[in-house]
C-alpha atoms as a PDB file:
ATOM      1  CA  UNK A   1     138.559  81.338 122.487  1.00  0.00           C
ATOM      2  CA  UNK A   2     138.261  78.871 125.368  1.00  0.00           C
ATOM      3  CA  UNK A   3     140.713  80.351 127.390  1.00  0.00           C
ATOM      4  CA  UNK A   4     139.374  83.854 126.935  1.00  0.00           C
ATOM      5  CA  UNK A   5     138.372  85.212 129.962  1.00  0.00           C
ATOM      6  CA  UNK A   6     135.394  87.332 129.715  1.00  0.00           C
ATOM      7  CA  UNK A   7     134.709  90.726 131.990  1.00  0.00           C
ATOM      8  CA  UNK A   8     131.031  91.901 133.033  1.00  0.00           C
ATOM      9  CA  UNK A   9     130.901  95.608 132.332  1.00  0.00           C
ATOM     10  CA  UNK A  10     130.049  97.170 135.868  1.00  0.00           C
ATOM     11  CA  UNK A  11     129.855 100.918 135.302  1.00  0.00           C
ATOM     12  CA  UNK A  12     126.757 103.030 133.833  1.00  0.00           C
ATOM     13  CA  UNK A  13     124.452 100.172 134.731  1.00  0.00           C
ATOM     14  CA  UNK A  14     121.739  99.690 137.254  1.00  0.00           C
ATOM     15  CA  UNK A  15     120.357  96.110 137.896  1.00  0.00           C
ATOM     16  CA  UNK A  16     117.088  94.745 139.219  1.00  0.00           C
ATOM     17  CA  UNK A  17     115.787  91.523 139.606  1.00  0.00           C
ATOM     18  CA  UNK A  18     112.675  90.246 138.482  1.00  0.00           C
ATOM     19  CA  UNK A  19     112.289  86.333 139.528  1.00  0.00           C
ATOM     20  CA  UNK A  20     114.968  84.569 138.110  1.00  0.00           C
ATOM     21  CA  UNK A  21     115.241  87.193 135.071  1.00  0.00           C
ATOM     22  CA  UNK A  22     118.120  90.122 135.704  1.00  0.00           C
ATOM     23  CA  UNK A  23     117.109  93.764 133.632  1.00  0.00           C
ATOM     24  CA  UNK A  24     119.398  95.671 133.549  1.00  0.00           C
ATOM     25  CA  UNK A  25     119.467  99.428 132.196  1.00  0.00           C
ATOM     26  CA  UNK A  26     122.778 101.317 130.205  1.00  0.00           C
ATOM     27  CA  UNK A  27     122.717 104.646 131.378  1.00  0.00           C
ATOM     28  CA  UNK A  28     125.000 105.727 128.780  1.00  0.00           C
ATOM     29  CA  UNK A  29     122.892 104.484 125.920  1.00  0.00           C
ATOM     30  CA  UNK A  30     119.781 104.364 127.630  1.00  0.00           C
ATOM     31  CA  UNK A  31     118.956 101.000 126.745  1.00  0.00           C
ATOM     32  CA  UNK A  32     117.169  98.475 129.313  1.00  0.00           C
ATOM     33  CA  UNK A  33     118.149  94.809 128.535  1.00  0.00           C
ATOM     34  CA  UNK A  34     116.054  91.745 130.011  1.00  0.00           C
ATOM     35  CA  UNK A  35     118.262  88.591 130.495  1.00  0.00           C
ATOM     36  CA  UNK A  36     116.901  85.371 131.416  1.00  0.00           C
ATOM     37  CA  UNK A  37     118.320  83.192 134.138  1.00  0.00           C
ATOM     38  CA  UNK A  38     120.706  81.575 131.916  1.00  0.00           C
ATOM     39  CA  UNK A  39     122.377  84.617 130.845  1.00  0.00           C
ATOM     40  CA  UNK A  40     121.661  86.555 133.961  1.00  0.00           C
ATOM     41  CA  UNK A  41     124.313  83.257 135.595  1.00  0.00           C
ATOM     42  CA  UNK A  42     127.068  83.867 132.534  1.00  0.00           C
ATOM     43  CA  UNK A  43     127.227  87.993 132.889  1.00  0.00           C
ATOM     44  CA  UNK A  44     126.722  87.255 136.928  1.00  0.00           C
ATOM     45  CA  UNK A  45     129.840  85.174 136.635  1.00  0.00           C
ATOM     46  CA  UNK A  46     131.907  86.667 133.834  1.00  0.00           C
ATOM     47  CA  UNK A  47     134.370  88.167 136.508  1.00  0.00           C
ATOM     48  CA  UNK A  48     137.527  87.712 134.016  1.00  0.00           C
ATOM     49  CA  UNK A  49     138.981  85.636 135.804  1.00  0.00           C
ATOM     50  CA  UNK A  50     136.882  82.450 134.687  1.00  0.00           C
ATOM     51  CA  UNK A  51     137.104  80.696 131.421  1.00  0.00           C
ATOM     52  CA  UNK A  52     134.266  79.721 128.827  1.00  0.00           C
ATOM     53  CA  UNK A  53     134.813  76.060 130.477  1.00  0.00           C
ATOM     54  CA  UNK A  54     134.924  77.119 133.658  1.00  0.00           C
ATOM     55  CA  UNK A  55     131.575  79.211 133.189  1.00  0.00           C
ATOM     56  CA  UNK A  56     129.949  76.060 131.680  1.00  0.00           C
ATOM     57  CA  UNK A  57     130.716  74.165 135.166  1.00  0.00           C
ATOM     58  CA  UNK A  58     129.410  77.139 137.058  1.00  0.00           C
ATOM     59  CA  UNK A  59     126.176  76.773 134.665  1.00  0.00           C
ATOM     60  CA  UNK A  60     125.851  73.065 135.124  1.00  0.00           C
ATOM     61  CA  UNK A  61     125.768  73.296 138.552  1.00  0.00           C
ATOM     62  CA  UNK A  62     123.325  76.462 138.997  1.00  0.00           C
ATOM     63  CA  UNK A  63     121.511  74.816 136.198  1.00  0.00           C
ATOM     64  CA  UNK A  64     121.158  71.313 137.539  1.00  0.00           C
ATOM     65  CA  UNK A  65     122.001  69.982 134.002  1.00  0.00           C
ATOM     66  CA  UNK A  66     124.859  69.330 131.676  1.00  0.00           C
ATOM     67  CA  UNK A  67     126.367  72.883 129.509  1.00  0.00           C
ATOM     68  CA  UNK A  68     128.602  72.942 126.996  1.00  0.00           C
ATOM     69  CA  UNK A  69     130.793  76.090 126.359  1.00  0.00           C
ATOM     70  CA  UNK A  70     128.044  76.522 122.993  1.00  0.00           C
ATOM     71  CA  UNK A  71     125.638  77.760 124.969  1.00  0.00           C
ATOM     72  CA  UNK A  72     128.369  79.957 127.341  1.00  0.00           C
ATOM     73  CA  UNK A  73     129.588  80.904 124.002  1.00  0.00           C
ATOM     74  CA  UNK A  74     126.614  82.096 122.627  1.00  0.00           C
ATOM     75  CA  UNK A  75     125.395  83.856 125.813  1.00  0.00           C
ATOM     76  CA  UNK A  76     128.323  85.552 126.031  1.00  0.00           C
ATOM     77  CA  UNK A  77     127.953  86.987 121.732  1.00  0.00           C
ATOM     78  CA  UNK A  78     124.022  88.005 123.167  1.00  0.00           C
ATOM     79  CA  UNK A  79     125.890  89.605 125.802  1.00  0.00           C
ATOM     80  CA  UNK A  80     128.652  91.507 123.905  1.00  0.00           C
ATOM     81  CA  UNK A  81     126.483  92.226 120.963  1.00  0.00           C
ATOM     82  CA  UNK A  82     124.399  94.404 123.958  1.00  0.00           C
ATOM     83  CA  UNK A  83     127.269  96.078 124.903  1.00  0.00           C
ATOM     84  CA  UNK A  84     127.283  94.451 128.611  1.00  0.00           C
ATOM     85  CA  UNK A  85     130.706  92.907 128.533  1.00  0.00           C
ATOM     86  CA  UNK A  86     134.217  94.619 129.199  1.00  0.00           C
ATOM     87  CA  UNK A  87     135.823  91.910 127.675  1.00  0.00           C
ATOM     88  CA  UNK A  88     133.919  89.646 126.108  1.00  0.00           C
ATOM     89  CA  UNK A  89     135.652  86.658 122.857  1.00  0.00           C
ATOM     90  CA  UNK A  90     138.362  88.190 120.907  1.00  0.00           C
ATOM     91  CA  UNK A  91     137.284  89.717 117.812  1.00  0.00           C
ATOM     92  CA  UNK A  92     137.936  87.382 115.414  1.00  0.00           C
ATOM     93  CA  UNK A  93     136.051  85.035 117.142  1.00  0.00           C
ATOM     94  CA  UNK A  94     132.547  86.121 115.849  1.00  0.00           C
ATOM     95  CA  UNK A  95     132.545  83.044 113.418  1.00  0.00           C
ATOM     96  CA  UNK A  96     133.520  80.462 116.424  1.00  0.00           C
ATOM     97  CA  UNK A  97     130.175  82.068 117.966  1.00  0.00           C
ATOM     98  CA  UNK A  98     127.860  81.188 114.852  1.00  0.00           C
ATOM     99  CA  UNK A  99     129.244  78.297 115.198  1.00  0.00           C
ATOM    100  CA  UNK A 100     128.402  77.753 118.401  1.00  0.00           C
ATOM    101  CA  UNK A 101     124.581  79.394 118.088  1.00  0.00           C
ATOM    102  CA  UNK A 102     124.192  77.059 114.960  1.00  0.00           C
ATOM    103  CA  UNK A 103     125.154  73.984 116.888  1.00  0.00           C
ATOM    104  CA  UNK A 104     123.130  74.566 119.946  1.00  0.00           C
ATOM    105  CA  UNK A 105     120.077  75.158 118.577  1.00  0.00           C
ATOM    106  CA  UNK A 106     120.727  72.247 116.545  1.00  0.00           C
ATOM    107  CA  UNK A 107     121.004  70.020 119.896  1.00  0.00           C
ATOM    108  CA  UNK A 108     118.283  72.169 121.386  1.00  0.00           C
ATOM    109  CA  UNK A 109     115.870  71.161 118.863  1.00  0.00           C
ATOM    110  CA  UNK A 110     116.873  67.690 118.728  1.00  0.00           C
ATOM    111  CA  UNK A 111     116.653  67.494 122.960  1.00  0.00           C
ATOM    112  CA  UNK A 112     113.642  70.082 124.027  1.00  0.00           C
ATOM    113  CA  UNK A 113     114.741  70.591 127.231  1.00  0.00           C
ATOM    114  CA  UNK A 114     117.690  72.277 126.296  1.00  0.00           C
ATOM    115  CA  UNK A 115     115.582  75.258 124.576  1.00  0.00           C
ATOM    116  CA  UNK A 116     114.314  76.196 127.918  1.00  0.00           C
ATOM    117  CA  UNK A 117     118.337  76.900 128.906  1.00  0.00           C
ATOM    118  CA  UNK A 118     118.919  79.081 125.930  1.00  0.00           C
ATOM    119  CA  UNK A 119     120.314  82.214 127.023  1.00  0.00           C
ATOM    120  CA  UNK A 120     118.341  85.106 125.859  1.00  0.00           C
ATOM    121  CA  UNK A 121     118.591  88.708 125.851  1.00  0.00           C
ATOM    122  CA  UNK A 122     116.012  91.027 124.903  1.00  0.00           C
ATOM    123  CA  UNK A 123     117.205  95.006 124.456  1.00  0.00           C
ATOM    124  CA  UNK A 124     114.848  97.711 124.863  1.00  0.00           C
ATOM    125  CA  UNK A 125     115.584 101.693 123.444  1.00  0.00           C
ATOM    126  CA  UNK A 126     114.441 103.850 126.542  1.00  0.00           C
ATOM    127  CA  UNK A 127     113.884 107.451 126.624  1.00  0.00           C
ATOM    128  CA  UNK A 128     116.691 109.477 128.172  1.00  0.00           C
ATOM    129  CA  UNK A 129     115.241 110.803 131.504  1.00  0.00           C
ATOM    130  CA  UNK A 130     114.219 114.258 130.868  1.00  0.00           C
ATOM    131  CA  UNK A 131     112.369 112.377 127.363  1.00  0.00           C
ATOM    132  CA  UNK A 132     110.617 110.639 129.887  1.00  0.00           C
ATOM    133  CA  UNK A 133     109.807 112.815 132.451  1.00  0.00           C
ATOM    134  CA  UNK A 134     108.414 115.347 129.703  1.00  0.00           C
ATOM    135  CA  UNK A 135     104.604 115.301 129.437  1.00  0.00           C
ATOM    136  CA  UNK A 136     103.206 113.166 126.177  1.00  0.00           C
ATOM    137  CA  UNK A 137     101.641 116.665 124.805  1.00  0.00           C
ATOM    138  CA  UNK A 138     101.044 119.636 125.626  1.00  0.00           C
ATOM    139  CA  UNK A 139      98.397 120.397 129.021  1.00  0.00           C
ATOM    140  CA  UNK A 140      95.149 121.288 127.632  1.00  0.00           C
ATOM    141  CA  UNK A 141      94.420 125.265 129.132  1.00  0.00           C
ATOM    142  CA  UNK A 142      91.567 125.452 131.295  1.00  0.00           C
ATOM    143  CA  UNK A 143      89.354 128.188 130.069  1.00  0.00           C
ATOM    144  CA  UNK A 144      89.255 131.252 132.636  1.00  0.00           C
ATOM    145  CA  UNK A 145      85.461 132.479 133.404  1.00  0.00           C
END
């Protein structure tokens, strides 16, 4: 799983960013997803060429702290489970990520300042485009004199 060498998914999405948070929206399924700076960094630098390792230096140094591959790992199962990886860990790997989730939340609770570099992603459902260009209900008729 360490050498694995995870791919951003680039097509059907638009990005913006928002301070040091990244949203970005899946045309395809029409869902917006809000990553934090931690996993905005891993999907930023998931070009599959890099390894977990390697993504845990890039984080350290962005970071301006010490990251294990736990918390790469487990950004990248946020990121896969939201469908914004090409390539993301091999399949059977799933259980190597609870793993990893269990154990850094473990450390994070034991060291607080670790918490603040969990990665999160939050996923949003968002009405197609012509849902959300429709109007709410119907116009109200203006009576004629």
């Amino acid at each position: 799983m360490l050498d694995s060498r995870p791919l951003a998914r680039g097509s059907g999405l638009l990005t913006a960013e928002v301070g040091d948070e990244l949203l970005v929206y899946d045309q395809d399924r029409n869902v917006a997803c809000r990553l934090n700076r931690t996993a905005a960094l891993v999907w930023r630098h998931s070009d599959g060429r890099r390894t977990v390792p390697q993504l845990a230096t890039v984080l350290s140094e962005s970071l301006g702290g010490a990251v294990d591959e736990d918390l790469v790992v487990v950004a990248l199962d946020s990121l896969q489970e939201n469908g914004l990886l090409d390539r993301g860990l091999p399949d059977g790997d799933h259980a190597v990520a609870q793993l990893s989730r269990r154990r850094f939340v473990r450390r994070a609770g034991a060291v607080g300042a670790a918490a603040l570099a969990a990665p999160v992603v939050q996923a949003v459902v968002a009405p197609t485009p012509a849902a959300a260009a429709s109007p709410a209900s119907p116009p109200v008729p203006t009576p004629t004199p």
